[in-house]
Protein backbone atom coordinates (compact mmCIF):
# COMPACT_ATOMS: atom_id res chain seq x y z
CA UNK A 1 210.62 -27.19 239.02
CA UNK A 2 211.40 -26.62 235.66
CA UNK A 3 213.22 -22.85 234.62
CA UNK A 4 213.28 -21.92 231.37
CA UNK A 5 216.04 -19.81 229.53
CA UNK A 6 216.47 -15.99 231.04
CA UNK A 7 217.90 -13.75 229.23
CA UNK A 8 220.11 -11.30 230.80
CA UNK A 9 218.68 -8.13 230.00
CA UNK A 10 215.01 -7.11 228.97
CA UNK A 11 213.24 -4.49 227.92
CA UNK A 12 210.41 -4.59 230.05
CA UNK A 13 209.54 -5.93 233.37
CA UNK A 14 209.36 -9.80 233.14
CA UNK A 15 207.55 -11.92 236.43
CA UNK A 16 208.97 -15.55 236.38
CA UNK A 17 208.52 -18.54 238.78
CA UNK A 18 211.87 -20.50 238.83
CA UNK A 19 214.03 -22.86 240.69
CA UNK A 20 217.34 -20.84 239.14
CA UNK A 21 218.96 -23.87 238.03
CA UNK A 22 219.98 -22.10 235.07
CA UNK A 23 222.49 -20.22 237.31
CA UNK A 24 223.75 -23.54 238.57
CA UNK A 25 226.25 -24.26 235.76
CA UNK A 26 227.84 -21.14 235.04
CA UNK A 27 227.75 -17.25 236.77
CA UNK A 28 225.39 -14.89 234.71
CA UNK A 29 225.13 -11.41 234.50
CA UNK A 30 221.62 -9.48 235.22
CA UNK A 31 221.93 -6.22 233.31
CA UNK A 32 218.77 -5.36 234.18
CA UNK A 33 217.46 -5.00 237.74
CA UNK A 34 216.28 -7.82 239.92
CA UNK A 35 214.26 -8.92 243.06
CA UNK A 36 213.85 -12.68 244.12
CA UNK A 37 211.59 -14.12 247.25
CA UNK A 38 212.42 -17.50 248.63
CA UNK A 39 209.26 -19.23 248.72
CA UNK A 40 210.36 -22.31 249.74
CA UNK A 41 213.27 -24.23 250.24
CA UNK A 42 217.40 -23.43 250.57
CA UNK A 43 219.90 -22.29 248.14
CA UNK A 44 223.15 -20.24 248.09
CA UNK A 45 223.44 -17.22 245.78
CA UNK A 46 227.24 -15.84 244.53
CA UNK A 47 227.71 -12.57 243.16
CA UNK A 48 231.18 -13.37 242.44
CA UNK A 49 233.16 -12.18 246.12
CA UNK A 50 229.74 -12.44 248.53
CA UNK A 51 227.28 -15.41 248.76
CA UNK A 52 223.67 -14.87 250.71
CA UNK A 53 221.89 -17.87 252.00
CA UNK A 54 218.33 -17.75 250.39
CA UNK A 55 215.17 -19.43 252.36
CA UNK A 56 211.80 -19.34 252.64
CA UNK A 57 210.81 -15.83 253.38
CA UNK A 58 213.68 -14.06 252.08
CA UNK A 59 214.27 -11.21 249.31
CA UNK A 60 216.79 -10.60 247.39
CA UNK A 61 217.45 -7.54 245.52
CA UNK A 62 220.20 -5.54 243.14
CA UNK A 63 218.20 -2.19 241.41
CA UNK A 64 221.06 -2.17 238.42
CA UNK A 65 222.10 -5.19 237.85
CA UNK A 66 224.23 -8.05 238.96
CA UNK A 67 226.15 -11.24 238.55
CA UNK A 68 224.59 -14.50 239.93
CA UNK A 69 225.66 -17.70 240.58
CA UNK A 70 223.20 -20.76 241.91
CA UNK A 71 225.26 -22.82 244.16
CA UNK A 72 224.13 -26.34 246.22
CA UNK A 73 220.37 -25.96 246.54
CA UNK A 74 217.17 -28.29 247.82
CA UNK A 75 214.94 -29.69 246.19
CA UNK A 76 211.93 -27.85 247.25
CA UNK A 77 213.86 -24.40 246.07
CA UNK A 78 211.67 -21.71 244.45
CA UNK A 79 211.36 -18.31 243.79
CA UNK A 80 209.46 -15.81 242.45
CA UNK A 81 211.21 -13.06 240.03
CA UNK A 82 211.05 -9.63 238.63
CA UNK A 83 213.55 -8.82 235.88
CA UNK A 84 213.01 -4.85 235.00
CA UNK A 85 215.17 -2.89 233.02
CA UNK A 86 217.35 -0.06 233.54
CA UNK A 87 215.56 2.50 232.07
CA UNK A 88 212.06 1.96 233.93
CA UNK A 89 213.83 1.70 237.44
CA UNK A 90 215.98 5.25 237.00
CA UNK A 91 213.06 6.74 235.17
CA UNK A 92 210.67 5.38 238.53
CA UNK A 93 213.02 6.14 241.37
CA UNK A 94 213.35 10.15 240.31
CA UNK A 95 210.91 11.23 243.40
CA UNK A 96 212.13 8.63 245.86
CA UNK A 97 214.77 9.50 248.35
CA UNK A 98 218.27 8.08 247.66
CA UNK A 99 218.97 6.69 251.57
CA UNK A 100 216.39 4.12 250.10
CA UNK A 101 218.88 3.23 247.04
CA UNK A 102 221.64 3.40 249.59
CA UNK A 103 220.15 0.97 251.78
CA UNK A 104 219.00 -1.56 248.85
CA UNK A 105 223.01 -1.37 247.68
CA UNK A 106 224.25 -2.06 251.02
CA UNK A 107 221.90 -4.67 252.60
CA UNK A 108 220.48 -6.81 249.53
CA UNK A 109 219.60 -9.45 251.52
CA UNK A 110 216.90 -9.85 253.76
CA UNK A 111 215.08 -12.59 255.85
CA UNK A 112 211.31 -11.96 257.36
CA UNK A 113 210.99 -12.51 261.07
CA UNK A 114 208.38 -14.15 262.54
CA UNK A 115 206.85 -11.57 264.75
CA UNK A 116 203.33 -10.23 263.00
CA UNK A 117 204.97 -7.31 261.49
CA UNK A 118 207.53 -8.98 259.50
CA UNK A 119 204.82 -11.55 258.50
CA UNK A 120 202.28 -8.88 257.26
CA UNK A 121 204.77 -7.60 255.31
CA UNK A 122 205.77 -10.73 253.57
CA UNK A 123 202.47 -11.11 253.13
CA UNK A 124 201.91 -7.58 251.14
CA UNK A 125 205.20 -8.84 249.61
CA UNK A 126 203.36 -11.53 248.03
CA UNK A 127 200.78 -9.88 246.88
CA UNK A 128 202.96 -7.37 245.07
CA UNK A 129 204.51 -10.41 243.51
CA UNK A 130 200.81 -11.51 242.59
CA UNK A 131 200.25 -8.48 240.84
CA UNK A 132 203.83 -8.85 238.90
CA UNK A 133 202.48 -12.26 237.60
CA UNK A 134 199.01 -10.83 236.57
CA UNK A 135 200.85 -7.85 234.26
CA UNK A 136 204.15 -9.11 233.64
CA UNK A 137 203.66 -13.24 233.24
CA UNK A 138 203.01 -15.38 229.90
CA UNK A 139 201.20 -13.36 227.00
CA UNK A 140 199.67 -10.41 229.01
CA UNK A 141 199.12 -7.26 226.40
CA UNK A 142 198.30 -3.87 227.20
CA UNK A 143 197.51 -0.47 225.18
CA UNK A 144 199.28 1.00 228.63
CA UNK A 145 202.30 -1.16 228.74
CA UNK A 146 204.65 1.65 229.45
CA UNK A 147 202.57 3.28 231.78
CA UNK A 148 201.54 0.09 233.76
CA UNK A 149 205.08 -0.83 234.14
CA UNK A 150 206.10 2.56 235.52
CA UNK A 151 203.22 3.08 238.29
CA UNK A 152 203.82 -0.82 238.70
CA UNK A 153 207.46 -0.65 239.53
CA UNK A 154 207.52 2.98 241.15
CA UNK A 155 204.35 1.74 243.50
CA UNK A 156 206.67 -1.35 244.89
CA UNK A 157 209.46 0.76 245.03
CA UNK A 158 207.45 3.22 247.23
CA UNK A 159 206.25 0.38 249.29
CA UNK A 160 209.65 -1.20 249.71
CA UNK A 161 211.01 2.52 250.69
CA UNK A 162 208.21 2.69 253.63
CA UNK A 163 209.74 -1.37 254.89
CA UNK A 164 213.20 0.21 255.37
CA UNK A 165 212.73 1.46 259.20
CA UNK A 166 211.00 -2.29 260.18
CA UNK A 167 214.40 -4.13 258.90
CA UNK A 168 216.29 -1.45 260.45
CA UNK A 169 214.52 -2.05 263.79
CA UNK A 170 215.50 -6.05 262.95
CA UNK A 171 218.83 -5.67 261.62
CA UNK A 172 220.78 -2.83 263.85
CA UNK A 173 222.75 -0.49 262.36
CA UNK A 174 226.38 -1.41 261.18
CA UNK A 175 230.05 -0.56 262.80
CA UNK A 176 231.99 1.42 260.78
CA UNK A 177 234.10 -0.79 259.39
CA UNK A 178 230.98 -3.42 259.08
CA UNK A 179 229.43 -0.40 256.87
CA UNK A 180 232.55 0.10 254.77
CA UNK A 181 232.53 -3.35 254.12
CA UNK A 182 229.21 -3.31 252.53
CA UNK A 183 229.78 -0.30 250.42
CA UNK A 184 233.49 -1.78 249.29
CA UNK A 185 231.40 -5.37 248.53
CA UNK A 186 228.78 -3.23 246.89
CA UNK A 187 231.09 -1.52 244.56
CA UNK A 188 232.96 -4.83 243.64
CA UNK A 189 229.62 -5.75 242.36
CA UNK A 190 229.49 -2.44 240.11
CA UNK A 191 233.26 -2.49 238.71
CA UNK A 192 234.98 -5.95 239.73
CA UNK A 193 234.97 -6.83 236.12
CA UNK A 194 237.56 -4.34 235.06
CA UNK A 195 239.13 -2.21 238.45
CA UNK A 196 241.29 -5.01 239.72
CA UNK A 197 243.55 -2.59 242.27
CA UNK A 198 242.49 -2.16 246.35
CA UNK A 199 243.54 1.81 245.94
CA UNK A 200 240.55 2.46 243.66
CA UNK A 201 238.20 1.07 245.96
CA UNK A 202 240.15 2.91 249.13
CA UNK A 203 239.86 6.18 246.75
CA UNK A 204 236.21 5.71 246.16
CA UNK A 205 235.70 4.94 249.91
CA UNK A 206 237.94 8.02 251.07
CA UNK A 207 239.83 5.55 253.23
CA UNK A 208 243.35 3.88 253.36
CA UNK A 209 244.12 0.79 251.45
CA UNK A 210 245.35 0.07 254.95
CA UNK A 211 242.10 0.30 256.59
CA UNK A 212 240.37 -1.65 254.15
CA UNK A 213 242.49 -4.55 254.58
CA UNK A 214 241.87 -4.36 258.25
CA UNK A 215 238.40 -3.67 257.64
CA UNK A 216 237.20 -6.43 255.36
CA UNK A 217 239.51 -9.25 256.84
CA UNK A 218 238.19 -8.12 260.29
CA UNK A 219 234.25 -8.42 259.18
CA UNK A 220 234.58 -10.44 256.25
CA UNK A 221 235.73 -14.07 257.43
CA UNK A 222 239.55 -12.57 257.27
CA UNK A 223 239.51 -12.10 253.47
CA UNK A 224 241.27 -9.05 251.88
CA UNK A 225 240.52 -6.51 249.92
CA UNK A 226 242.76 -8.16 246.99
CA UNK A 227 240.89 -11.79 247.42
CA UNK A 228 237.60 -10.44 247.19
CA UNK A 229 238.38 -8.31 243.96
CA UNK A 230 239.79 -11.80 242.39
CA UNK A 231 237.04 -13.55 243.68
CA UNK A 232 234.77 -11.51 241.95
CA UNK A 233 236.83 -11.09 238.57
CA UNK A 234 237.18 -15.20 238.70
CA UNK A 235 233.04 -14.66 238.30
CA UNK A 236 233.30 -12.57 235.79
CA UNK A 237 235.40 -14.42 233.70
CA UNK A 238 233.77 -17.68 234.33
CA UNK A 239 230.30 -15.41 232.84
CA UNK A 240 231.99 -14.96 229.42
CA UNK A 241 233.58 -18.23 229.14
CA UNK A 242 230.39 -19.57 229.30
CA UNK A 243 229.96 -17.24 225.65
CA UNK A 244 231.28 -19.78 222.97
CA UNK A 245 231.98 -17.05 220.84
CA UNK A 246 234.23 -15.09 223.14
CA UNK A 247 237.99 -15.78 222.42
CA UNK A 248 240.49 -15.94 225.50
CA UNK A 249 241.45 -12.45 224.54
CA UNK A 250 238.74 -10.84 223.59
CA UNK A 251 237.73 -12.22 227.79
CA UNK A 252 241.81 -10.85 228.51
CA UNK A 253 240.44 -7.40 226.71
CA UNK A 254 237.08 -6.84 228.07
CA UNK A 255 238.78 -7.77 231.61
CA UNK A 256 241.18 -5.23 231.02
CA UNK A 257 244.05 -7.77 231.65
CA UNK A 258 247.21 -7.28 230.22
CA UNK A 259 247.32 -10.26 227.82
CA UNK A 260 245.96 -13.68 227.14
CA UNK A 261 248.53 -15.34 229.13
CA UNK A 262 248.24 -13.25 232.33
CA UNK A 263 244.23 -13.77 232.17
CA UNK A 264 245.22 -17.61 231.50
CA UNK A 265 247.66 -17.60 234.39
CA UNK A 266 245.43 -15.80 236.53
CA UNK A 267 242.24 -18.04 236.40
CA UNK A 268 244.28 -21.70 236.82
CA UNK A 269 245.59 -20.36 239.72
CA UNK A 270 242.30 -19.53 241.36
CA UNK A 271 240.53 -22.82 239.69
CA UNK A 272 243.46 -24.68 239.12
CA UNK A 273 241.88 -25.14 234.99
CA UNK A 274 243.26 -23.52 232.70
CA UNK A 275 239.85 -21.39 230.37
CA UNK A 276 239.91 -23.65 227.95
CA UNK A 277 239.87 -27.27 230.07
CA UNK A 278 237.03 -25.18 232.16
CA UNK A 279 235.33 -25.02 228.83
CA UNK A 280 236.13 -28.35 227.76
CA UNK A 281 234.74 -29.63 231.09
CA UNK A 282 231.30 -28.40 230.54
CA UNK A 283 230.85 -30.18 227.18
């Protein structure tokens, strides 16, 4: 399958049919909002510190925003896509209730069962997606574009809100620490590019950097808090290299790195390149 350029913000609600592969070479960073189903095939999706194992059946979704990278994939991989912007979501969410936001930030990731209530819903799943493609696909022109788009994206919203008790019923509720995890992984996503410290997390968490640490390298595979903040800022960085107007300190800046050099010392030691032979290598 063939996927066209994305850019990574819009200012409307875009429907696409893509394979990704133009997240294969480099990260890139969704400032809009998001939602992918797996409609066939297997691929592995970074955000920078987490990676989710997309199949058939499976959604994906971040409501602001986030950095993705495509990693090995088959070659039957496909998805279906809403891109929506910032503005529409916020403006659409006002009357739902906010566990429902909580919930999307904290479990983005989700795979249909196949007992008949998981598969009805994947089934009204696709025909939300149906919809998407009939408004939001090719050259599509309204009088009521802002309108449409609003009911449109506050409708699924609503429906997606009313899922949340099935996938519950699937997925169990989280430990503690299994839930702190989530939210800690969660707000990587949101400030990873520039909060590079485990007490700012701990703060926003009202924990211990302590208990992190023994949280996240208990649940998460034994990494720590610090790994998964580089992991993510090694993302990050990788996302403006890939901007050929973007200067090794302008990257050190934005980053809020000291200097060039520490940025430059920091990224060979996590890719062993140094920013520019990681440019020069995808010449």
């Amino acid at each position: 399958m063939e996927s066209r350029s994305i850019l990574s913000d819009t200012d409307h609600i875009r429907y696409e049919e893509t394979d990704l592969a133009f997240l294969a070479e480099n990260p890139f960073h969704f400032r809009c909002g998001i939602y992918i189903i797996c409609v066939s095939g297997k691929c592995g999706i970074s955000t920078g510190a987490e990676t989710f194992m997309l199949e058939a059946q499976t959604e994906l979704i971040f409501l602001t925003g986030t950095l993705l990278h495509r990693l090995t994939a088959s070659e039957d991989f496909a998805v279906r896509m809403l891109l929506f912007p910032k503005e529409v979501f916020l403006k659409a969410f006002l009357p739902i209730d906010s566990p429902y936001l909580n919930y999307a930030n904290e479990h983005p990731c989700y795979h249909h069962t196949p007992d008949t209530r998981s598969q009805t819903t994947w089934e009204q799943l696709c025909l939300w997606m149906d919809l998407a493609q009939m408004f939001f696909s090719g050259d599509y022109k309204t009088q009521y574009g802002d309108l449409q788009e609003y009911n449109f994206l506050q409708g699924l919203l609503l429906w997606l809100f009313n899922t949340v008790p099935e996938k519950l019923e699937i997925n169990p509720g989280y430990s503690r620490q299994q839930l702190l995890c989530q939210q800690f992984l969660q707000l990587i996503r949101e400030f990873g590019a520039t909060e590079h410290s485990t007490s700012f997390y701990a703060e926003k968490l009202c924990v211990s950097p302590r208990y992190l640490h023994r949280a996240t390298t208990r649940c998460l595979e034994g990494r720590s808090p610090k790994r998964l903040i580089e992991e993510q800022l090694v993302a990050e960085v990788k996302v403006l290299l890939s901007d050929p107007d973007q200067t090794v300190t302008s990257i050190a800046e934005q980053l809020d790195f000291p200097d060039q050099s520490y940025l430059t010392r920091f990224f060979k030691r996590h890719t062993g390149m140094s920013p520019k032979q990681y440019r020069s290598r995808k010449i």
